[in-house]
N, C-alpha and C. Protein backbone atom coordinates (compact mmCIF):
# COMPACT_ATOMS: atom_id res chain seq x y z
N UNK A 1 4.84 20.69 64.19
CA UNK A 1 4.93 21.47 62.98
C UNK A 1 3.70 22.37 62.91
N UNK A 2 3.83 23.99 62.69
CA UNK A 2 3.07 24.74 62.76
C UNK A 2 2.06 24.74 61.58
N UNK A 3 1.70 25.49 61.47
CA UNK A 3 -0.24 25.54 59.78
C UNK A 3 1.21 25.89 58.66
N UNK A 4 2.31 27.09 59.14
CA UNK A 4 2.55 27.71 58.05
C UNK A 4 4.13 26.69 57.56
N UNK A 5 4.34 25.37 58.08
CA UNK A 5 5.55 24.49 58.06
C UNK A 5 4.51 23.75 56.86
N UNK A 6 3.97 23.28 57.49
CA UNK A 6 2.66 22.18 56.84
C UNK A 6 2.27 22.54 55.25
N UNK A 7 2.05 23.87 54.92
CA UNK A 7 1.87 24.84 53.98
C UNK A 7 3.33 24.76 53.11
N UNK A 8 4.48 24.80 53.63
CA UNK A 8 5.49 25.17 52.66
C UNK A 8 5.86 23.94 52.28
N UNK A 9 5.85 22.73 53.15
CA UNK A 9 5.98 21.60 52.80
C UNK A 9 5.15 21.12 51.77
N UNK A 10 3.83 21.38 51.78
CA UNK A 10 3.03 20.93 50.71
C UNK A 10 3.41 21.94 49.40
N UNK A 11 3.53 22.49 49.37
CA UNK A 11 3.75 23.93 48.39
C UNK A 11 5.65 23.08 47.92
N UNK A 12 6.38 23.03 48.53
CA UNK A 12 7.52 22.49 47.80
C UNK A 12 6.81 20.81 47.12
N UNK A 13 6.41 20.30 47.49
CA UNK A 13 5.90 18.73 47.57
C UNK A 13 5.20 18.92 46.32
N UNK A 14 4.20 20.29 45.84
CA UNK A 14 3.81 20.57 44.70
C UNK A 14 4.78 21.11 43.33
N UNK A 15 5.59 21.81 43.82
CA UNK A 15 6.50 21.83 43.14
C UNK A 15 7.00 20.82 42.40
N UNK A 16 7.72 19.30 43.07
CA UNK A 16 8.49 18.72 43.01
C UNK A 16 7.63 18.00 41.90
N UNK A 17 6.45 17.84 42.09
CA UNK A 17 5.45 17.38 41.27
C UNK A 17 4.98 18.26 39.75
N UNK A 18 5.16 19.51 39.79
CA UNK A 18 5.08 20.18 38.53
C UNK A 18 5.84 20.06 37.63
N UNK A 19 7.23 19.83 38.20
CA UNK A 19 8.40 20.15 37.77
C UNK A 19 8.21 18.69 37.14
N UNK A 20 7.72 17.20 37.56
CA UNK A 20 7.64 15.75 37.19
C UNK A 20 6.62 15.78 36.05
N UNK A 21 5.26 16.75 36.34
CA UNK A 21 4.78 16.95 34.93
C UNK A 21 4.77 17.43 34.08
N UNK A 22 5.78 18.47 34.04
CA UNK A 22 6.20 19.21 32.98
C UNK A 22 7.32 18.35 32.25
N UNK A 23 7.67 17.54 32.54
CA UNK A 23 8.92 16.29 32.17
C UNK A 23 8.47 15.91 31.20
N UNK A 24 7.21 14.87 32.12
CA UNK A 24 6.44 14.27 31.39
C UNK A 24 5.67 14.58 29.94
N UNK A 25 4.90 15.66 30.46
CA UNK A 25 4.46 16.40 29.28
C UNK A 25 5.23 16.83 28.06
N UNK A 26 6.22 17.12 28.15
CA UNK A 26 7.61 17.64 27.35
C UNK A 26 8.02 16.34 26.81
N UNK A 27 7.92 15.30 27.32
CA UNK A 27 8.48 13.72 26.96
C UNK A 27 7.34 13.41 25.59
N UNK A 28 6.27 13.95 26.28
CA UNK A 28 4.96 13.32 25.84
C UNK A 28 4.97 14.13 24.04
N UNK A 29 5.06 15.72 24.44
CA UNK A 29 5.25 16.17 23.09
C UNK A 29 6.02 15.53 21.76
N UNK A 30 7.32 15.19 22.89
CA UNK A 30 8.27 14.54 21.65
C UNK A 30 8.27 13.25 20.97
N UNK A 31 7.48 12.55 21.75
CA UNK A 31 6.84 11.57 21.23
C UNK A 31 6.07 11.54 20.53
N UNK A 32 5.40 12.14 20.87
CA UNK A 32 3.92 12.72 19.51
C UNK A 32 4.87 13.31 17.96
N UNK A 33 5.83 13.98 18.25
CA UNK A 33 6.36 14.29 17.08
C UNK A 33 7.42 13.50 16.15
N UNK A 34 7.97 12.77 16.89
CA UNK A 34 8.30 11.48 16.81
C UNK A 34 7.90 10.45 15.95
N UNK A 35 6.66 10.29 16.68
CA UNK A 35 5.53 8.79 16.11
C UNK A 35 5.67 9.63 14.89
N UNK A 36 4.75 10.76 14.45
CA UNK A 36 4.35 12.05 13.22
C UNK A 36 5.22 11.86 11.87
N UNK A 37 6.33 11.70 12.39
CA UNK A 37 7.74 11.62 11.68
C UNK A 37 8.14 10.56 11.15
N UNK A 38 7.74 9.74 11.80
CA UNK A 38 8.06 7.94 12.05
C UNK A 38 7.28 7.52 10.80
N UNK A 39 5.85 8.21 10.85
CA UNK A 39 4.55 7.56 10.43
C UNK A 39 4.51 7.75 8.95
N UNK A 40 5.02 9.51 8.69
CA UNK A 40 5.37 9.85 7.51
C UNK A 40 6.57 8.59 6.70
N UNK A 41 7.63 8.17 7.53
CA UNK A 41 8.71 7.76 7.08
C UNK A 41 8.11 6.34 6.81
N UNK A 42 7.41 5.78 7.59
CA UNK A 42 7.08 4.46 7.17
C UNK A 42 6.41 4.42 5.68
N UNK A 43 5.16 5.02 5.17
CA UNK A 43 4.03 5.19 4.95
C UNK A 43 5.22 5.69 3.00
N UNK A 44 6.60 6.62 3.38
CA UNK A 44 7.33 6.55 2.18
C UNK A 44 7.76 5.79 1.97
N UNK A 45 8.41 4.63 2.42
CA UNK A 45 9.20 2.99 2.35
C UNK A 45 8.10 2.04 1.70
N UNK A 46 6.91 2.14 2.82
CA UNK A 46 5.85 1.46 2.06
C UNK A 46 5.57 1.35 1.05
N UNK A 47 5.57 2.76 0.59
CA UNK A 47 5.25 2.79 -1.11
C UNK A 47 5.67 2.58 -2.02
N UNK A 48 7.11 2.61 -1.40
CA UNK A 48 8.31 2.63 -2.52
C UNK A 48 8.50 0.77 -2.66
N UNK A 49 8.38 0.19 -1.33
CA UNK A 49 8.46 -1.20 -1.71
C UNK A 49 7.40 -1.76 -2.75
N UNK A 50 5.90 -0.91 -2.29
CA UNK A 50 4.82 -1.86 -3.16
C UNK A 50 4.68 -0.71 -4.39
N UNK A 51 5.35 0.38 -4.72
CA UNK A 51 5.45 0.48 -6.02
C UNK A 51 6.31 0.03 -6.87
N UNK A 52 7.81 -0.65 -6.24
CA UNK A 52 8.59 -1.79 -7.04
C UNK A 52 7.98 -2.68 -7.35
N UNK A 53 7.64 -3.31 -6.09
CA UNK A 53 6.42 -4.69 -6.49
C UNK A 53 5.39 -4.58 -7.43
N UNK A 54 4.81 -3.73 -7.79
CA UNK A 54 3.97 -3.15 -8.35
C UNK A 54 4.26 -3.16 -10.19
N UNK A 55 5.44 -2.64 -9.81
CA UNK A 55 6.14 -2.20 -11.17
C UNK A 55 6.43 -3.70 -12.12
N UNK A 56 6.74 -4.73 -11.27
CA UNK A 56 7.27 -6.05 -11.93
C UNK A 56 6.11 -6.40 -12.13
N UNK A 57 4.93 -6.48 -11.57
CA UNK A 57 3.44 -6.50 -11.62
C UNK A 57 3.25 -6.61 -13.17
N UNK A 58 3.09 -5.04 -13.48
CA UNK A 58 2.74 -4.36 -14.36
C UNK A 58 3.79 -4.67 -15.52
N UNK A 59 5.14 -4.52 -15.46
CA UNK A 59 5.69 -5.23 -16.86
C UNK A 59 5.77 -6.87 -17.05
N UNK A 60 4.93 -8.20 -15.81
CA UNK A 60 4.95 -8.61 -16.24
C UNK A 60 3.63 -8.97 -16.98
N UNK A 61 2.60 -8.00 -16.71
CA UNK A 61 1.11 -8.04 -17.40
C UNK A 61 1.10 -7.84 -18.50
N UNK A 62 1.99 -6.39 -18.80
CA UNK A 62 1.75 -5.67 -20.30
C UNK A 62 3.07 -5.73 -20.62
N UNK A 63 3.96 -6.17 -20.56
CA UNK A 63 5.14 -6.33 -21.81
C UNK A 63 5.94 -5.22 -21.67
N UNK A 64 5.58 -3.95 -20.93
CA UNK A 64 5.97 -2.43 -20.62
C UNK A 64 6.89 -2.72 -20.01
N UNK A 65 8.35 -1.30 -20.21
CA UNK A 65 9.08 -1.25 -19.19
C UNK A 65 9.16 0.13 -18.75
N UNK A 66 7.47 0.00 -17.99
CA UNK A 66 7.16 1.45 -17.46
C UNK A 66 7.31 1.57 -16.10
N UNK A 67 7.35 2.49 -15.23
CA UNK A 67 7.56 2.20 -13.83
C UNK A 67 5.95 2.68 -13.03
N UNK A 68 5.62 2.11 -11.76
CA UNK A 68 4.82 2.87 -11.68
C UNK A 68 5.20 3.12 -10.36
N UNK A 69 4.67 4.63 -9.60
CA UNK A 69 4.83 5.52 -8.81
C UNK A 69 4.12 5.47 -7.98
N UNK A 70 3.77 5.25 -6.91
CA UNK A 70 2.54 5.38 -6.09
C UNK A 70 3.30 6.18 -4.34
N UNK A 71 2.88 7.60 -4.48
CA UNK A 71 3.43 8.27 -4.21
C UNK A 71 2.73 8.87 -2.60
N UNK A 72 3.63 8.51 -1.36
CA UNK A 72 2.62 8.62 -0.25
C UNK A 72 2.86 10.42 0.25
N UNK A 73 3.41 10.69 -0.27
CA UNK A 73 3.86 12.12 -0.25
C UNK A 73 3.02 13.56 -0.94
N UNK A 74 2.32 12.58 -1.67
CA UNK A 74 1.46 13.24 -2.46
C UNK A 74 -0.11 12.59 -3.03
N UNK A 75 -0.12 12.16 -1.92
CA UNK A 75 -2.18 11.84 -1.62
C UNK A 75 -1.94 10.97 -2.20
N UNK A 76 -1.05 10.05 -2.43
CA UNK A 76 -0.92 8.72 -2.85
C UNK A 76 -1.64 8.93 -4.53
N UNK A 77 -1.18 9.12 -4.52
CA UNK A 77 -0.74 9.90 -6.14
C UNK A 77 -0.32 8.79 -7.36
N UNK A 78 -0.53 7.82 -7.86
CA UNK A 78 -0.46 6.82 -8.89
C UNK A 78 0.25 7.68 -10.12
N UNK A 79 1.25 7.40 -10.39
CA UNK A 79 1.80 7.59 -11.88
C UNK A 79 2.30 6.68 -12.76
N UNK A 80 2.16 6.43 -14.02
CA UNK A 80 2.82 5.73 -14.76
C UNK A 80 3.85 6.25 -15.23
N UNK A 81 5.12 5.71 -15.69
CA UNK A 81 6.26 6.70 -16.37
C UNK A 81 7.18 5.71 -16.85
N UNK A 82 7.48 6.46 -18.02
CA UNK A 82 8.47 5.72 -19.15
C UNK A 82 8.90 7.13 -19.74
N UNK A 83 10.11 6.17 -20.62
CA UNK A 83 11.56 7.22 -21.18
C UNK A 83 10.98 8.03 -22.28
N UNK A 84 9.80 7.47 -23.02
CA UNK A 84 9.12 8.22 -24.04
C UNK A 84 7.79 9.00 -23.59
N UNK A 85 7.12 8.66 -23.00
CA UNK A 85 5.72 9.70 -22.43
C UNK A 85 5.85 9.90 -21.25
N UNK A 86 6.86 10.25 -20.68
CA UNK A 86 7.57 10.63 -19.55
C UNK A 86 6.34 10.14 -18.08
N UNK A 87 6.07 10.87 -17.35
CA UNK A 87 4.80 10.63 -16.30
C UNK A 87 3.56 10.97 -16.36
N UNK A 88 2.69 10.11 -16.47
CA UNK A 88 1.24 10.82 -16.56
C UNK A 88 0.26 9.78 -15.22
N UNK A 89 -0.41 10.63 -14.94
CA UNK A 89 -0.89 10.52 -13.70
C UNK A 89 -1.87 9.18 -14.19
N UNK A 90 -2.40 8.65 -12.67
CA UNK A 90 -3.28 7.49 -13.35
C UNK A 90 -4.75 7.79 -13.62
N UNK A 91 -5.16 9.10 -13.61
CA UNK A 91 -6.25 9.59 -14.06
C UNK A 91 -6.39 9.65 -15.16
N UNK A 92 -5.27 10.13 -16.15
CA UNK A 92 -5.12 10.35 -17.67
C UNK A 92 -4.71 8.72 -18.74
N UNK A 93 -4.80 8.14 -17.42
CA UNK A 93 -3.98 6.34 -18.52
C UNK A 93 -5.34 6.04 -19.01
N UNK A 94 -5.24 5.37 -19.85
CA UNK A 94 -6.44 4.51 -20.42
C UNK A 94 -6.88 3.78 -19.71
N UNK A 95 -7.96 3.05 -20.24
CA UNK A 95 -9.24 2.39 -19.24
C UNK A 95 -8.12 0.91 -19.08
N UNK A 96 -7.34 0.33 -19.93
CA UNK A 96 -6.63 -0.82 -20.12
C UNK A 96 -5.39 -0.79 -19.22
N UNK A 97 -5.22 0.50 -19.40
CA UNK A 97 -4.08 0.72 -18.42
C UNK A 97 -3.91 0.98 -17.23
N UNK A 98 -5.17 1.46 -16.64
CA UNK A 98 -5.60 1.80 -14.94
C UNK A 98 -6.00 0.34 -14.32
N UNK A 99 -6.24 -0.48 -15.45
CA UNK A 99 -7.04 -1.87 -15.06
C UNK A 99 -5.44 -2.55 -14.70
N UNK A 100 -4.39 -2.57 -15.47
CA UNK A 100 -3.43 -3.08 -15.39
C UNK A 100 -2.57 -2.78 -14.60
N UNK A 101 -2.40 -1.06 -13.87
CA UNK A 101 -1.59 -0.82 -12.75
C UNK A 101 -2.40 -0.78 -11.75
N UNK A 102 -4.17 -0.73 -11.58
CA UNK A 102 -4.51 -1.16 -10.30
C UNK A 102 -4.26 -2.96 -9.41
N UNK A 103 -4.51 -3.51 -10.77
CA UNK A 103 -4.37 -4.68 -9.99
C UNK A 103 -2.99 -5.16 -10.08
N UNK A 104 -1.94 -4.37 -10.77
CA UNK A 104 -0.41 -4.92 -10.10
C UNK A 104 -0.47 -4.26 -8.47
N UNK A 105 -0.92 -2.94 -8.27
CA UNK A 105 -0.89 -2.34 -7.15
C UNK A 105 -1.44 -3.60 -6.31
N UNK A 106 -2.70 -4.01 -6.47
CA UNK A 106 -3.30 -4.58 -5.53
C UNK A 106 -2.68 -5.85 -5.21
N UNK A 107 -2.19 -6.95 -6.19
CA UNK A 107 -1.45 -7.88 -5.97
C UNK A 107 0.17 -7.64 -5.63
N UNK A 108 0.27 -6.93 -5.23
CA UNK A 108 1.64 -6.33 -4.66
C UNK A 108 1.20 -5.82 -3.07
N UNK A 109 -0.08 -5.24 -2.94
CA UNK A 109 -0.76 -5.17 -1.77
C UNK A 109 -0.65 -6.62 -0.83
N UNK A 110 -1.63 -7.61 -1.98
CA UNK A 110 -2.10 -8.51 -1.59
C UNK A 110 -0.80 -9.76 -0.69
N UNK A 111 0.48 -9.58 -1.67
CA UNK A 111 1.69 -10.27 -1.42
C UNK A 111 2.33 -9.88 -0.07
N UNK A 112 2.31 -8.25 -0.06
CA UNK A 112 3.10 -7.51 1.15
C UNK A 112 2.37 -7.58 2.43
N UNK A 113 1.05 -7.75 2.28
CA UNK A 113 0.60 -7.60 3.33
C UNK A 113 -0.21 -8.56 4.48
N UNK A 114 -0.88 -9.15 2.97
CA UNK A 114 -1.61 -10.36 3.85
C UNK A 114 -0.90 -11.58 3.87
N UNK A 115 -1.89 -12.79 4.81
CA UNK A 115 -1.58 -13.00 5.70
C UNK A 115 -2.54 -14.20 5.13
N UNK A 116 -3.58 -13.96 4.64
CA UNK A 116 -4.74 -14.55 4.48
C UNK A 116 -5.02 -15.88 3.19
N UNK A 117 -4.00 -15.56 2.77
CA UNK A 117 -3.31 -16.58 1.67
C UNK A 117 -4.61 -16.67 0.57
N UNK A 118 -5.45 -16.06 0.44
CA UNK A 118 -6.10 -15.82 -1.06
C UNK A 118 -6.20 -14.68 -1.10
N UNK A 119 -6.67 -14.49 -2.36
CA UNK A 119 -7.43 -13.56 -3.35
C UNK A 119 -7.91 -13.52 -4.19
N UNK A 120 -8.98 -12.67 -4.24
CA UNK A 120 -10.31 -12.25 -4.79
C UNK A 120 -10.18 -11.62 -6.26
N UNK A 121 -10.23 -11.53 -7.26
CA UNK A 121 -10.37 -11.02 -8.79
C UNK A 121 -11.63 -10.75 -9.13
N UNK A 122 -12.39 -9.54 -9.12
CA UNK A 122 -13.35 -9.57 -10.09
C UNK A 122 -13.59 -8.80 -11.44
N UNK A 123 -13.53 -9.95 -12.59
CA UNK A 123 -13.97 -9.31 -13.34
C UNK A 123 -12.53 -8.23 -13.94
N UNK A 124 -11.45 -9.36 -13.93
CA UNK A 124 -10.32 -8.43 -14.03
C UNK A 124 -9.27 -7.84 -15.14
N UNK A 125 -10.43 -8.48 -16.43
CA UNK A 125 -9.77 -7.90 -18.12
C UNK A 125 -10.93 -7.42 -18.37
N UNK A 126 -11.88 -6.14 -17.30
CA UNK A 126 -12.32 -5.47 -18.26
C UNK A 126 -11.72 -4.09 -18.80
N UNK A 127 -11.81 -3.81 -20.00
CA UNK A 127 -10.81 -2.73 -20.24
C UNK A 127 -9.99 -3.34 -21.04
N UNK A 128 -9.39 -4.76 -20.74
CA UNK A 128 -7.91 -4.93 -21.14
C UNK A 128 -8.09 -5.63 -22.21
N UNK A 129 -7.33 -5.01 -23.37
CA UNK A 129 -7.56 -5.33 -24.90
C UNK A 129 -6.53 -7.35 -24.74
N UNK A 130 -6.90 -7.90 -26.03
CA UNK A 130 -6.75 -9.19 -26.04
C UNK A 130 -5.37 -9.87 -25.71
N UNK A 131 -4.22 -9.15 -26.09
CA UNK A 131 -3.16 -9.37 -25.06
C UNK A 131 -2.52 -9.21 -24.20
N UNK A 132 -3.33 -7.92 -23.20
CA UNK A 132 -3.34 -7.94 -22.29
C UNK A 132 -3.94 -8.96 -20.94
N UNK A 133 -5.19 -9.47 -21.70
CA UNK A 133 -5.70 -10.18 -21.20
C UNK A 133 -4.66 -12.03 -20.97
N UNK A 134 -4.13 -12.12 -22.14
CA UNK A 134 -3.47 -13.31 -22.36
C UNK A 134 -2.24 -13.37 -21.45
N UNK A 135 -1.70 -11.90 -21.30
CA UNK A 135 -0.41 -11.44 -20.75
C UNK A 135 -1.14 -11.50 -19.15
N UNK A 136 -1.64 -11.29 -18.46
CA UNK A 136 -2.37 -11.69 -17.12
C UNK A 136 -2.78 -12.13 -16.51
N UNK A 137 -3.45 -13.05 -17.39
CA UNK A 137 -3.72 -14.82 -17.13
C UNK A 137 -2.60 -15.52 -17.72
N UNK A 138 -1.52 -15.17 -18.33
CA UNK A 138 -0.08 -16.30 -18.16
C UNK A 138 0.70 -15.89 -16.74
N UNK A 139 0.50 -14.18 -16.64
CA UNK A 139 1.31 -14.19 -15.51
C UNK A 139 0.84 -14.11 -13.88
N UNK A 140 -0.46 -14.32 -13.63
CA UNK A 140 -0.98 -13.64 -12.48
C UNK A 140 -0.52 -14.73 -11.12
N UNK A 141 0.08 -16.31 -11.85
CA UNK A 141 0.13 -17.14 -10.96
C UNK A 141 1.87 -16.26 -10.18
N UNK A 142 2.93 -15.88 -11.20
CA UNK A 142 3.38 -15.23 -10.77
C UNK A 142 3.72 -13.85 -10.10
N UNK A 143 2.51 -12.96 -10.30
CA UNK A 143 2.29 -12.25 -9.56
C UNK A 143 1.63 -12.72 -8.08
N UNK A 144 1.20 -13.60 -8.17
CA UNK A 144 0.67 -13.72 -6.59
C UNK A 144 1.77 -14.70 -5.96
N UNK A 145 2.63 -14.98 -5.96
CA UNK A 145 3.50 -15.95 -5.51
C UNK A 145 3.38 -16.02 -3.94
N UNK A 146 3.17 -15.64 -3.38
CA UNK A 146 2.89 -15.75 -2.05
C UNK A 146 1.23 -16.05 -1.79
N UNK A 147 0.80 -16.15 -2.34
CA UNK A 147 -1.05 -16.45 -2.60
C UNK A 147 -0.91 -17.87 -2.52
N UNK A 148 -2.14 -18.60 -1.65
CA UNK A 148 -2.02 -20.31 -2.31
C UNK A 148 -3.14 -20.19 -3.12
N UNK A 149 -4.07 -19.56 -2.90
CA UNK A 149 -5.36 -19.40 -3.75
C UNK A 149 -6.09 -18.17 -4.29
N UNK A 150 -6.11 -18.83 -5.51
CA UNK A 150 -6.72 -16.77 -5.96
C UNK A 150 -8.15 -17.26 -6.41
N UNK A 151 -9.27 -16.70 -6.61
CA UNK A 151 -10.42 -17.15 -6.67
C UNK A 151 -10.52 -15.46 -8.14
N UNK A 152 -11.08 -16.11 -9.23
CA UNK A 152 -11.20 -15.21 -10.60
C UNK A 152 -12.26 -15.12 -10.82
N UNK A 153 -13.40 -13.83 -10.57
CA UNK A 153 -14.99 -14.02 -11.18
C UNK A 153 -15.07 -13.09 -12.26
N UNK A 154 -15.14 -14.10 -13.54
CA UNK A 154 -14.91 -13.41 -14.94
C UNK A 154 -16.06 -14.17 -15.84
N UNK A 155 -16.83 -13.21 -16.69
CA UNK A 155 -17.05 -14.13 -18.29
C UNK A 155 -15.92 -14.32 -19.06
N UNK A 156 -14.89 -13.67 -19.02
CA UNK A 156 -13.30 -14.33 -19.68
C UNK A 156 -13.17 -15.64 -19.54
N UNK A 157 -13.01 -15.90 -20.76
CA UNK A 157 -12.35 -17.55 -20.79
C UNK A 157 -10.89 -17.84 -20.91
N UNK A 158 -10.02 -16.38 -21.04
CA UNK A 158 -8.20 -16.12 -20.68
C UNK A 158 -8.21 -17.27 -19.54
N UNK A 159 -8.43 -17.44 -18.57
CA UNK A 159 -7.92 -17.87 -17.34
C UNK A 159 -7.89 -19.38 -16.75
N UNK A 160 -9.11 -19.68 -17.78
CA UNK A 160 -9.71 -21.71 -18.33
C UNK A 160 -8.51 -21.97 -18.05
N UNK A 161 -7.47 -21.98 -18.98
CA UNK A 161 -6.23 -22.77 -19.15
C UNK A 161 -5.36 -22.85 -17.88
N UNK A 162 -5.50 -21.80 -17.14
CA UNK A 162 -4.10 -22.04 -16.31
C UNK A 162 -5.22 -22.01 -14.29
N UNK A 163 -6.51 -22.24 -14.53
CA UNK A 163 -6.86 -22.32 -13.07
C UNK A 163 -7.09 -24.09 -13.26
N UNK A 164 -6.94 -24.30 -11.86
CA UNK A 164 -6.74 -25.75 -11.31
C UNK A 164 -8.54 -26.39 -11.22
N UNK A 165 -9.47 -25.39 -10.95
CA UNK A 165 -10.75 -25.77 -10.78
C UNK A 165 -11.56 -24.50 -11.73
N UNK A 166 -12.59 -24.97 -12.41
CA UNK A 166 -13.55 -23.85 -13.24
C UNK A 166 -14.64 -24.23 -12.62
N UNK A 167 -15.57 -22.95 -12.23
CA UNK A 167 -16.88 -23.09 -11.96
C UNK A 167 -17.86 -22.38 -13.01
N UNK A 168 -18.50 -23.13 -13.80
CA UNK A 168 -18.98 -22.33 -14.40
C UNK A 168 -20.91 -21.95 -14.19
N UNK A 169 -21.29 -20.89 -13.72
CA UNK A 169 -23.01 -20.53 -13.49
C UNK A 169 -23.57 -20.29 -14.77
């Protein structure tokens, strides 16, 4: 085989190989757009499950049959909303009321996700006027239902009645 056989052979042999990474690469794009798509789609399900969860949270804290929104579509975006003050963002809720849909959020977090079988409370009726407080410590054993242990660091004395051990400093 002559220099210029040797040459076309390698030159097709490169070919055969461009043509394998351009496949690839093209495979590779669509995957990337794919996952992109995927990630968005998960990340909306997500929210929508732990803003249901969320929602039973929250009416069973405050007595409300408000919904809340937590919106991955929009910078994760917190709304409260009911049939009479329609949606207001969770920037504009009261100090009682951000206290009450963060920690349904979080114990709806805490249920969906972990793994770790406690959780942590601190300090978690501040803000929350006196039956709210009563309404959160009757219901928080049912909000954590998947929790075996929740650990509460409060000067509130709401929670005396229904924890199994008090430590008091």
């Amino acid at each position: 085989m002559d220099e210029r056989e040797k040459k076309r052979s390698e030159i097709k042999q490169l070919k055969k190989e461009k043509v394998i990474f351009e496949k690839k690469h093209q495979l590779t794009k669509e995957f990337r757009e794919k996952m992109k798509t995927m990630g968005k789609y998960v990340s909306t399900e997500f929210t929508k499950i732990i803003s249901s969860h969320a929602t039973e949270n929250y009416r069973k804290m405050s007595g409300k049959n408000e919904i809340i929104i937590w919106d991955s579509e929009k910078d994760y975006l917190v709304v409260l909303k009911d049939e009479i003050k329609g949606e207001r963002e969770f920037s504009i809720l009261s100090g009682g009321e951000q206290v009450s849909v963060a920690i349904s959020i979080r114990t709806a977090l805490a249920n969906f996700l972990s793994k770790a079988n406690f959780y942590i409370l601190d300090e978690p009726t501040v803000n929350l006027d006196e039956e709210r407080k009563n309404m959160l410590a009757e219901n928080l054993k049912n909000m954590l239902k998947e929790i075996e242990q929740a650990f509460i660091v409060t000067h509130d004395g709401a929670f005396s009645e229904m924890a199994e051990n008090v430590i008091e400093i």
